[in-house]
PDB file of N, CA and C in Angstrom:
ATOM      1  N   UNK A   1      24.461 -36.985  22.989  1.00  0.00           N
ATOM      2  CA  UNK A   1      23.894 -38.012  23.843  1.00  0.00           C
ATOM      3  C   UNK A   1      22.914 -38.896  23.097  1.00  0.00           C
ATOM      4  N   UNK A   2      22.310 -38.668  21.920  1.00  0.00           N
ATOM      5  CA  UNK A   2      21.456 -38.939  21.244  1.00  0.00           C
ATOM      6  C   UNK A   2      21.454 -40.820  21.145  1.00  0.00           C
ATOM      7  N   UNK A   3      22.515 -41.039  20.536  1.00  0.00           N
ATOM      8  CA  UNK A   3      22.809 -42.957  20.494  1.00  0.00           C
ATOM      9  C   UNK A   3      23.337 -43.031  21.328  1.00  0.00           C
ATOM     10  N   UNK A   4      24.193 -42.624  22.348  1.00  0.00           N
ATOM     11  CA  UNK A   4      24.376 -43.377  23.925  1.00  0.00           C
ATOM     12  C   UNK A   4      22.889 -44.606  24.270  1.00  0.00           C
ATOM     13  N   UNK A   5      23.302 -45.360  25.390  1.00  0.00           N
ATOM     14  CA  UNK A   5      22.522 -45.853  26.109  1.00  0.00           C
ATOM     15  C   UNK A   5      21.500 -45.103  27.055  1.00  0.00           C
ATOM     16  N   UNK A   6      20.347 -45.953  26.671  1.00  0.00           N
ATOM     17  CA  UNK A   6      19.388 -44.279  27.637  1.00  0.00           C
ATOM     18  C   UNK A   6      19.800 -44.679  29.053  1.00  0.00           C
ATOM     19  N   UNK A   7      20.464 -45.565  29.375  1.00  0.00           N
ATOM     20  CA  UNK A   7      20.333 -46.040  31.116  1.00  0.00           C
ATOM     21  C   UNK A   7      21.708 -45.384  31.613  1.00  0.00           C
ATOM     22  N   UNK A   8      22.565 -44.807  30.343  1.00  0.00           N
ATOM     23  CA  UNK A   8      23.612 -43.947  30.741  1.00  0.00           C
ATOM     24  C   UNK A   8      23.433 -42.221  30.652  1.00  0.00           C
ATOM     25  N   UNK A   9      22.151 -41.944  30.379  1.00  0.00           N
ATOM     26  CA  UNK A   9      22.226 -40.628  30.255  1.00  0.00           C
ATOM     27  C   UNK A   9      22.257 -39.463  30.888  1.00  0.00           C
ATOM     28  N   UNK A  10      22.310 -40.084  32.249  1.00  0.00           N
ATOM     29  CA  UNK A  10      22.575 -39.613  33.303  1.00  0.00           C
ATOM     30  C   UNK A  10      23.850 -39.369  33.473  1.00  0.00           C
ATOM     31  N   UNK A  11      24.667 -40.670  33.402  1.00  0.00           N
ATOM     32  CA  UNK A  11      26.277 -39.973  34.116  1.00  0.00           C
ATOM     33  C   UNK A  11      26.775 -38.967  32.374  1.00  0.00           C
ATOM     34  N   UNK A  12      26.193 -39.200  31.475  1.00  0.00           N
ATOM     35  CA  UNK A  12      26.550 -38.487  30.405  1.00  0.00           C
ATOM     36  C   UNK A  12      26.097 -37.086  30.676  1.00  0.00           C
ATOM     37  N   UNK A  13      24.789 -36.536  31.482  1.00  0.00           N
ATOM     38  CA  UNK A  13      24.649 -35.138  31.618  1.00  0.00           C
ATOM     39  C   UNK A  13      25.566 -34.867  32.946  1.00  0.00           C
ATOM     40  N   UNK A  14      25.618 -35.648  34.239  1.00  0.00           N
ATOM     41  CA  UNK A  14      26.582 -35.319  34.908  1.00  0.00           C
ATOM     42  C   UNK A  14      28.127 -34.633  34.130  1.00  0.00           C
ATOM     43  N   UNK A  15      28.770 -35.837  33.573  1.00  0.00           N
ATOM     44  CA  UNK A  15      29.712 -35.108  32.846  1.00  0.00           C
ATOM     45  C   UNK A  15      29.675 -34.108  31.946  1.00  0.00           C
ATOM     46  N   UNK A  16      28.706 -33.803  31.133  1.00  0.00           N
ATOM     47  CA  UNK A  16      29.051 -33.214  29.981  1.00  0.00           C
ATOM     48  C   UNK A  16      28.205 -31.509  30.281  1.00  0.00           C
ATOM     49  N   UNK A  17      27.198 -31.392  31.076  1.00  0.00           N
ATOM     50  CA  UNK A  17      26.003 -29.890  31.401  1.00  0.00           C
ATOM     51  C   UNK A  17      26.378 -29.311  32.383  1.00  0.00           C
ATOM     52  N   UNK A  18      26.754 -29.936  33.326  1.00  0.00           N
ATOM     53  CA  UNK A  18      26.742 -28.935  34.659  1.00  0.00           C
ATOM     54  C   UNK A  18      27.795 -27.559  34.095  1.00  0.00           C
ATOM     55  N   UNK A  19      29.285 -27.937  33.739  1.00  0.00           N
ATOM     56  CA  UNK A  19      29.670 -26.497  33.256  1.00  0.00           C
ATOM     57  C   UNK A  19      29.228 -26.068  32.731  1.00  0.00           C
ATOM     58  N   UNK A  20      28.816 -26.053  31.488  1.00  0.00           N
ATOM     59  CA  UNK A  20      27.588 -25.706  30.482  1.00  0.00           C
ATOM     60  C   UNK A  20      26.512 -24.602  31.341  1.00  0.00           C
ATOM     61  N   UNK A  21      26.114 -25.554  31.566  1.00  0.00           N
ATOM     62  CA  UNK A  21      24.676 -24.549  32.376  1.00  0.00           C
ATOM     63  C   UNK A  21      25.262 -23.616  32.934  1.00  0.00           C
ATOM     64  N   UNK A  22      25.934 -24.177  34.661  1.00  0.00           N
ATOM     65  CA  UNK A  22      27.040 -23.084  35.302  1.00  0.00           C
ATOM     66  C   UNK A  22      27.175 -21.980  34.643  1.00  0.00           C
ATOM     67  N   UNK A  23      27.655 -21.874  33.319  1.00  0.00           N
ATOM     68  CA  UNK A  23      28.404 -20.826  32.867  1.00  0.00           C
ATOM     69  C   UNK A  23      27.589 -20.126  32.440  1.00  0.00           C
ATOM     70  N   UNK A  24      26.272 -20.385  31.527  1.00  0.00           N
ATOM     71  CA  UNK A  24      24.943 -19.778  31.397  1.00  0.00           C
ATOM     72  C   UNK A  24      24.389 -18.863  33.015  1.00  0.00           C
ATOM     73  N   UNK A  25      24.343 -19.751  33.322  1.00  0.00           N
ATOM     74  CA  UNK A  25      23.427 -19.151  34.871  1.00  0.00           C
ATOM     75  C   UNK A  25      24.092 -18.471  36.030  1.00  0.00           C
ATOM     76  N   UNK A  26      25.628 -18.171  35.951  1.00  0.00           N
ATOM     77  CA  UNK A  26      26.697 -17.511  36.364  1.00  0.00           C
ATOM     78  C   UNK A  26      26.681 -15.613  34.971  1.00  0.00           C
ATOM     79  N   UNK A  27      26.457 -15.845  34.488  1.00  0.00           N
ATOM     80  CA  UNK A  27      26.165 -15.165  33.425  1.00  0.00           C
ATOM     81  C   UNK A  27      24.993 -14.507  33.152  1.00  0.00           C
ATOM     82  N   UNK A  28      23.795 -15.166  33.509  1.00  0.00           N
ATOM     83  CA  UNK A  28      22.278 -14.567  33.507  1.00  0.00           C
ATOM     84  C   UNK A  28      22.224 -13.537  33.552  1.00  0.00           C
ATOM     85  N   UNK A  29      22.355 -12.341  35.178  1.00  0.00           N
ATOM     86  CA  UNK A  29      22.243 -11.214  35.634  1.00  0.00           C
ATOM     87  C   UNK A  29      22.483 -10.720  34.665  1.00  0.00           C
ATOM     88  N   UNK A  30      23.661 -10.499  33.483  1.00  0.00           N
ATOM     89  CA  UNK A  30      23.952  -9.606  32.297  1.00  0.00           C
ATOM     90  C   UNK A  30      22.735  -9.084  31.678  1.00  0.00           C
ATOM     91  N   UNK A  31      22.187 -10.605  31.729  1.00  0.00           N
ATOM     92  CA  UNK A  31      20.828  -9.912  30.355  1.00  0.00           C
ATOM     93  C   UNK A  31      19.956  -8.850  30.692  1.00  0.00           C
ATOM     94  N   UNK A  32      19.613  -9.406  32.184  1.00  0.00           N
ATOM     95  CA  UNK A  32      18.686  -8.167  32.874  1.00  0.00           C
ATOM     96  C   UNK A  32      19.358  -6.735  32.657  1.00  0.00           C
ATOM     97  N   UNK A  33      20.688  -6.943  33.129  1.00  0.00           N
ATOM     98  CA  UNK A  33      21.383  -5.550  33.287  1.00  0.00           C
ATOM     99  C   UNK A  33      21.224  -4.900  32.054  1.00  0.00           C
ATOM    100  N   UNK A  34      21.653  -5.663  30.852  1.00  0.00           N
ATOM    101  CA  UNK A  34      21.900  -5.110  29.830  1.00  0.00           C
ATOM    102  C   UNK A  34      20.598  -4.994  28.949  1.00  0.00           C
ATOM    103  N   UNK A  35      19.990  -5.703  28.851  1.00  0.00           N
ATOM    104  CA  UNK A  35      18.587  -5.940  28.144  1.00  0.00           C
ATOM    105  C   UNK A  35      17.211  -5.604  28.264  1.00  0.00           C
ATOM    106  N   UNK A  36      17.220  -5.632  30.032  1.00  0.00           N
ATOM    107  CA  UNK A  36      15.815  -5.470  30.589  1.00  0.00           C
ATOM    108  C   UNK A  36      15.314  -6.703  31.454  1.00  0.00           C
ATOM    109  N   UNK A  37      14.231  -6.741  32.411  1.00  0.00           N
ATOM    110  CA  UNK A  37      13.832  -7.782  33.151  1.00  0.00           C
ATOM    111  C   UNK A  37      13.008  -8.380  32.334  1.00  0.00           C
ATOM    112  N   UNK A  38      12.133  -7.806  30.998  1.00  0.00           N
ATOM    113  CA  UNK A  38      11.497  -8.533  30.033  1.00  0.00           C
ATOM    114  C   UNK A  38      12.400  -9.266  29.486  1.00  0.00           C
ATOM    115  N   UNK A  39      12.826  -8.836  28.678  1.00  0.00           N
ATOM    116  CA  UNK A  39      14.136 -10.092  28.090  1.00  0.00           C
ATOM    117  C   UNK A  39      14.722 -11.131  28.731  1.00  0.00           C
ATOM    118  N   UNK A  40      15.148 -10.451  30.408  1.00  0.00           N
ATOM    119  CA  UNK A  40      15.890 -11.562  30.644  1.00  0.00           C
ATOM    120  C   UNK A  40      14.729 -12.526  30.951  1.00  0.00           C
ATOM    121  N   UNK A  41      13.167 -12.288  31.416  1.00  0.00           N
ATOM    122  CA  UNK A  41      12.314 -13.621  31.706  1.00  0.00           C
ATOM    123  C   UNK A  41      12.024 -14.050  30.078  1.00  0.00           C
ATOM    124  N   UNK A  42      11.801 -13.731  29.050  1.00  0.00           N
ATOM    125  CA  UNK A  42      11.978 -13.951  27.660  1.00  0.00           C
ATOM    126  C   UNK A  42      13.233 -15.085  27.636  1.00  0.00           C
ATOM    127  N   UNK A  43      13.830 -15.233  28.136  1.00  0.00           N
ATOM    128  CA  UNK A  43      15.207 -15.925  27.512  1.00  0.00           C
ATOM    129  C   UNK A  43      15.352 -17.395  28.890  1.00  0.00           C
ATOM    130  N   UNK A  44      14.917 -16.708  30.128  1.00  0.00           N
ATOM    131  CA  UNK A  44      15.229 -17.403  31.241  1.00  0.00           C
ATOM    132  C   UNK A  44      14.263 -18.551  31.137  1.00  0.00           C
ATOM    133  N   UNK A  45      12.912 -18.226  30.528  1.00  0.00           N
ATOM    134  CA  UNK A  45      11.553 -19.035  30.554  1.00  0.00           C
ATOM    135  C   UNK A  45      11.760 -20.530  30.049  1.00  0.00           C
ATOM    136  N   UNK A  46      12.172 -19.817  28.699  1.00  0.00           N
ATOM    137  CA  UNK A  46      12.649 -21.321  27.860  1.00  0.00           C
ATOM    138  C   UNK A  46      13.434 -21.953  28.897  1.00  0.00           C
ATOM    139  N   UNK A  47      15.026 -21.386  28.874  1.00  0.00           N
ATOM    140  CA  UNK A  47      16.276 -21.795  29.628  1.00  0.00           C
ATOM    141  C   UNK A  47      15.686 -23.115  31.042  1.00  0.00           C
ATOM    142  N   UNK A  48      14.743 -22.380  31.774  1.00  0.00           N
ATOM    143  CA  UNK A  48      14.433 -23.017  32.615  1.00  0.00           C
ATOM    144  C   UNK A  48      13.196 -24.092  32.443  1.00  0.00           C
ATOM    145  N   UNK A  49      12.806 -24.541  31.434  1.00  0.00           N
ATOM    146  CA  UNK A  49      11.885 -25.721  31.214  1.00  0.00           C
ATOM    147  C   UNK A  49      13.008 -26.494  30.668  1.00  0.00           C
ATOM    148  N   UNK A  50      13.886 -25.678  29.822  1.00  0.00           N
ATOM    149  CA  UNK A  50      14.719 -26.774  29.583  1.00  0.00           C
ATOM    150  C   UNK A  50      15.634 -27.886  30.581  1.00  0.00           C
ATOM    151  N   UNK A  51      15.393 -27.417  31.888  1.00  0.00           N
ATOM    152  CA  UNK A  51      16.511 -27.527  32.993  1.00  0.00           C
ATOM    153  C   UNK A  51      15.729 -28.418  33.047  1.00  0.00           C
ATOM    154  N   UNK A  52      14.749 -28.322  33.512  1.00  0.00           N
ATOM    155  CA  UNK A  52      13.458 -29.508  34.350  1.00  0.00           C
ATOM    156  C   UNK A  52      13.250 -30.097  33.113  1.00  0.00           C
ATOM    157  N   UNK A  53      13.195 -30.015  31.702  1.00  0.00           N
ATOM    158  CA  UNK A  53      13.306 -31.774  30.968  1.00  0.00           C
ATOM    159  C   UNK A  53      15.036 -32.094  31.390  1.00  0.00           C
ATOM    160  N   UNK A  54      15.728 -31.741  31.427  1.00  0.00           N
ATOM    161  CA  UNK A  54      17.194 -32.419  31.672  1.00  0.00           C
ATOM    162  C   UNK A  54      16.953 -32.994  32.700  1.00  0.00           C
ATOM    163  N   UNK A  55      16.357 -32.474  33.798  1.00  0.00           N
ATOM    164  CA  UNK A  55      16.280 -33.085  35.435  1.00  0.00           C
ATOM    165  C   UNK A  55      15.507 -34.763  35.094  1.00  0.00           C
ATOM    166  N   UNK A  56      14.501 -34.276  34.364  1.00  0.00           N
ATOM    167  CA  UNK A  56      13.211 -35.118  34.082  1.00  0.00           C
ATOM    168  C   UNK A  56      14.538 -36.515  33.423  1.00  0.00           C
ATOM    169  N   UNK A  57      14.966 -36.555  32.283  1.00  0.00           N
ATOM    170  CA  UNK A  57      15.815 -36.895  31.499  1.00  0.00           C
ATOM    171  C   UNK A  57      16.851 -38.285  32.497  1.00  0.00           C
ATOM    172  N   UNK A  58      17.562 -37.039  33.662  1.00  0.00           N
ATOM    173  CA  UNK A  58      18.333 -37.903  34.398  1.00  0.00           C
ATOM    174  C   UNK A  58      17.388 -38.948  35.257  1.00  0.00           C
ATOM    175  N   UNK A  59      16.019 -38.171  35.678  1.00  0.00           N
ATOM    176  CA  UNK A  59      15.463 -39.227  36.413  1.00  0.00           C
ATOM    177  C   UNK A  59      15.018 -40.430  35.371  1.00  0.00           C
ATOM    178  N   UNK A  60      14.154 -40.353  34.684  1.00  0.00           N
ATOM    179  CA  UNK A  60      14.110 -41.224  33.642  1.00  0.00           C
ATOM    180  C   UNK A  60      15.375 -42.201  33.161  1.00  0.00           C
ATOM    181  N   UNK A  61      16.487 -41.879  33.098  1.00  0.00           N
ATOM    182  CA  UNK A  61      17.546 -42.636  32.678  1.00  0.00           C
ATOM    183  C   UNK A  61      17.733 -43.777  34.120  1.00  0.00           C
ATOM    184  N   UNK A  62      17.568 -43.133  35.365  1.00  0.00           N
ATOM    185  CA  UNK A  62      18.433 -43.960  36.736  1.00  0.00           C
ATOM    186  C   UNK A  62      16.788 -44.596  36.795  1.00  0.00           C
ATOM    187  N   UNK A  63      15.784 -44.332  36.300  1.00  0.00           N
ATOM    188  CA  UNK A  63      14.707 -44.593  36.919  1.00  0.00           C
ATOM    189  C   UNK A  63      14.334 -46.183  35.585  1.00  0.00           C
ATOM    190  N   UNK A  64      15.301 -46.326  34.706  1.00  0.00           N
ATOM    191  CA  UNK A  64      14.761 -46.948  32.933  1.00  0.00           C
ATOM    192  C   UNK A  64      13.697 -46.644  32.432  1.00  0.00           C
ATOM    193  N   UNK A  65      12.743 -45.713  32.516  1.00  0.00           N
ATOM    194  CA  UNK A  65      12.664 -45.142  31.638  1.00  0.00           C
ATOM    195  C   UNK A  65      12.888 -44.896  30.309  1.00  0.00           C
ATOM    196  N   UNK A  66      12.985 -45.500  29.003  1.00  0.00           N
ATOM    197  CA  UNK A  66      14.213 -45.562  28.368  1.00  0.00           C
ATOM    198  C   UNK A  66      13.214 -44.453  27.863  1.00  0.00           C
ATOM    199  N   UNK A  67      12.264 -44.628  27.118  1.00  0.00           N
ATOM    200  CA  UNK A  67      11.285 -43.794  26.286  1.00  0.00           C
ATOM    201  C   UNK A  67      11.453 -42.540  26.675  1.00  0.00           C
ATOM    202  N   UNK A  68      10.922 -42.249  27.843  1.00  0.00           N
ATOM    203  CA  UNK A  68      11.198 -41.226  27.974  1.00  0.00           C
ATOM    204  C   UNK A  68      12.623 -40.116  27.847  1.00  0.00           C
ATOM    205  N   UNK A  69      13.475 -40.765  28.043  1.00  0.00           N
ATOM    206  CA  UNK A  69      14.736 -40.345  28.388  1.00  0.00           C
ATOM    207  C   UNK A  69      15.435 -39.294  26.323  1.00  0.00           C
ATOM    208  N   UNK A  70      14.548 -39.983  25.563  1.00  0.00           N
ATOM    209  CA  UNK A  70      14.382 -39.554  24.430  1.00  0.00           C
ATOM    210  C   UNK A  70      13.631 -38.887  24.163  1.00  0.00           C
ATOM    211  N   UNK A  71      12.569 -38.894  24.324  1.00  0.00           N
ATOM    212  CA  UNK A  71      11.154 -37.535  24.679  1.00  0.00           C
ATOM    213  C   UNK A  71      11.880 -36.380  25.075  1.00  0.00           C
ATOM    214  N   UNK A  72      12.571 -36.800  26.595  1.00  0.00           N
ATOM    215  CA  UNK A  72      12.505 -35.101  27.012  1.00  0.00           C
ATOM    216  C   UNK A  72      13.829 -35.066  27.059  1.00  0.00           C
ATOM    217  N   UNK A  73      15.079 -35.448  26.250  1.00  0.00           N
ATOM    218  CA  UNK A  73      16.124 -34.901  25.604  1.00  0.00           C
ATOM    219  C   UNK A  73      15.820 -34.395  24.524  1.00  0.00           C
ATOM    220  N   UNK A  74      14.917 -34.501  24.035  1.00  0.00           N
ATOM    221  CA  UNK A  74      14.490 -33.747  22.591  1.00  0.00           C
ATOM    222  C   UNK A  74      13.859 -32.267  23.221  1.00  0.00           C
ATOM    223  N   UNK A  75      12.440 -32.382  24.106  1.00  0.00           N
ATOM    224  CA  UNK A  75      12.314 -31.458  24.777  1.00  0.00           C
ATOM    225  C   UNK A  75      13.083 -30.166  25.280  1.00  0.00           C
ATOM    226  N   UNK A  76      14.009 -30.901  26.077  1.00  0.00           N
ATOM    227  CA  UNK A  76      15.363 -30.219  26.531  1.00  0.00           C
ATOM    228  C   UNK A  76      16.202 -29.239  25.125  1.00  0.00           C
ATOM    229  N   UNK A  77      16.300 -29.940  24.210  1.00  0.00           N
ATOM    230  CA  UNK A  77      17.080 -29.452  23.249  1.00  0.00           C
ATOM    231  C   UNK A  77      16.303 -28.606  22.197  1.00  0.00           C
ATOM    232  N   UNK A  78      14.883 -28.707  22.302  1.00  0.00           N
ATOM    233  CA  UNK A  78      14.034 -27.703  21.811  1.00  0.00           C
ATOM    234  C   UNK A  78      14.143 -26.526  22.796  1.00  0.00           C
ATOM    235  N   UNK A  79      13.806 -26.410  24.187  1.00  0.00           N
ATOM    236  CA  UNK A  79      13.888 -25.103  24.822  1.00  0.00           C
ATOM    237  C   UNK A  79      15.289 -24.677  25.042  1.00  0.00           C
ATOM    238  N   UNK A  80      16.119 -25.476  24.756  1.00  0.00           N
ATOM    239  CA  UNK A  80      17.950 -24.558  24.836  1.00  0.00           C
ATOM    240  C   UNK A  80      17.828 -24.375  24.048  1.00  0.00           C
ATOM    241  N   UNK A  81      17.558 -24.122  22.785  1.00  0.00           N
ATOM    242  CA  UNK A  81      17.368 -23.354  21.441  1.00  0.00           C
ATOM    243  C   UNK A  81      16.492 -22.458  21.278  1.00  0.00           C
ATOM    244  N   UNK A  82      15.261 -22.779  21.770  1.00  0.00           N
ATOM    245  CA  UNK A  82      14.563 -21.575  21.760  1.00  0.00           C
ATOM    246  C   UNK A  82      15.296 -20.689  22.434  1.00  0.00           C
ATOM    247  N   UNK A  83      15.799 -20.885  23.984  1.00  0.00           N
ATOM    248  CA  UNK A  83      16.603 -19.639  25.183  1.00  0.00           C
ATOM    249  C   UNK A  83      17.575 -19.442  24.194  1.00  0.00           C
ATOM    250  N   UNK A  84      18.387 -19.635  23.607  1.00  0.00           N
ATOM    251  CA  UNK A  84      19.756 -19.213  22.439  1.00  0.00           C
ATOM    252  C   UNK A  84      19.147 -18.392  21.667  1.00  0.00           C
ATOM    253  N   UNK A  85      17.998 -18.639  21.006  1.00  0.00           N
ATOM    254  CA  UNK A  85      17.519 -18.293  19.705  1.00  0.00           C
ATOM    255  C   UNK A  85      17.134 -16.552  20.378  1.00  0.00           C
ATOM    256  N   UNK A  86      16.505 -16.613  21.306  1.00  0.00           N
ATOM    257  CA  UNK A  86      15.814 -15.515  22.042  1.00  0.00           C
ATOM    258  C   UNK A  86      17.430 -14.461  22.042  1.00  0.00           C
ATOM    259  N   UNK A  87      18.011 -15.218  22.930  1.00  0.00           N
ATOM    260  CA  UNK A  87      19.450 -14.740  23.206  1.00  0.00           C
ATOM    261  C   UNK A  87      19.995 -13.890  22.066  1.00  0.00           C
ATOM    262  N   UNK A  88      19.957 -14.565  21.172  1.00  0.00           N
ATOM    263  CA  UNK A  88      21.046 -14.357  19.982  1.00  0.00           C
ATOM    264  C   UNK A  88      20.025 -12.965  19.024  1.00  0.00           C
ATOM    265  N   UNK A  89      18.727 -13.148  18.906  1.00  0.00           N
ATOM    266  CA  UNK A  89      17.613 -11.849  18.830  1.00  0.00           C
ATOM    267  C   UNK A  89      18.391 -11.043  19.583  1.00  0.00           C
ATOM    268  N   UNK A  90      18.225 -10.940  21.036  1.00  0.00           N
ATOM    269  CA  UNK A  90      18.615  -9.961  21.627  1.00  0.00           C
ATOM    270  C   UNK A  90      19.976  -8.986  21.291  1.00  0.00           C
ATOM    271  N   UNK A  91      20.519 -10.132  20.739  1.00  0.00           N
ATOM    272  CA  UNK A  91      21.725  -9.366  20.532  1.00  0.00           C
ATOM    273  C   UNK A  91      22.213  -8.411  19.449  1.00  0.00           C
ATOM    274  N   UNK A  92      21.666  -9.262  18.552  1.00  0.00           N
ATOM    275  CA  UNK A  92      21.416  -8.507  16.724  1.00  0.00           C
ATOM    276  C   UNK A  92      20.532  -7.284  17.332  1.00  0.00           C
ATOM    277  N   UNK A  93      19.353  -7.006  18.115  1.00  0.00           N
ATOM    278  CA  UNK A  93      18.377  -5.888  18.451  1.00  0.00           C
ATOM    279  C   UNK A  93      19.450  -4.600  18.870  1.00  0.00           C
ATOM    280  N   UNK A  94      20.398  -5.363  19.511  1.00  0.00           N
ATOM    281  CA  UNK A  94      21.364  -4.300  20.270  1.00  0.00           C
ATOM    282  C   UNK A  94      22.090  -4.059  19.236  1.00  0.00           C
ATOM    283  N   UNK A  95      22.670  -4.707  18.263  1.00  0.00           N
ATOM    284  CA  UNK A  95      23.833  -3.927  17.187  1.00  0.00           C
ATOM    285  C   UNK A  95      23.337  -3.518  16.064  1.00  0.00           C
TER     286      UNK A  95
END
């Protein structure tokens, strides 16, 4: 999404996150099950600031905003990496 138009970055997360996420957050319960309720808020914490800069992101884009709409896609893409990064720890801990 990065060089798109920021006034399109909206119908660009419409199309391109909702499965994405979906499939993350259809999936969640595992971690608890498997990991612990520490881990899974460890992993969920990030996951979910990242949601609210994406939210932030779409409003900013329908709202022009342009500045912002680059701020907190960067935001966004710092805490889905951190929640992965956590994730992917967890997993190496287990094997």
């Amino acid at each position: 999404m990065g060089d798109d138009n920021p006034y399109e970055a909206r119908v660009r997360i419409d199309e391109l996150l909702p499965v994405h996420l979906d499939t993350f957050v259809e999936a969640r319960r595992s971690i608890a099950h498997i990991y612990g309720l520490q881990a899974y808020a460890d992993v969920m914490s990030p996951f979910a600031a990242g949601e609210r800069h994406i939210n932030r992101v779409w409003s900013a884009s329908a709202d022009g905003y342009v500045d912002e709409v680059s701020a907190y896609l960067d935001k966004a893409a710092e805490q889905f990496a951190d929640a992965l990064g956590r994730l992917r720890d967890l997993q190496q801990e287990a094997t």
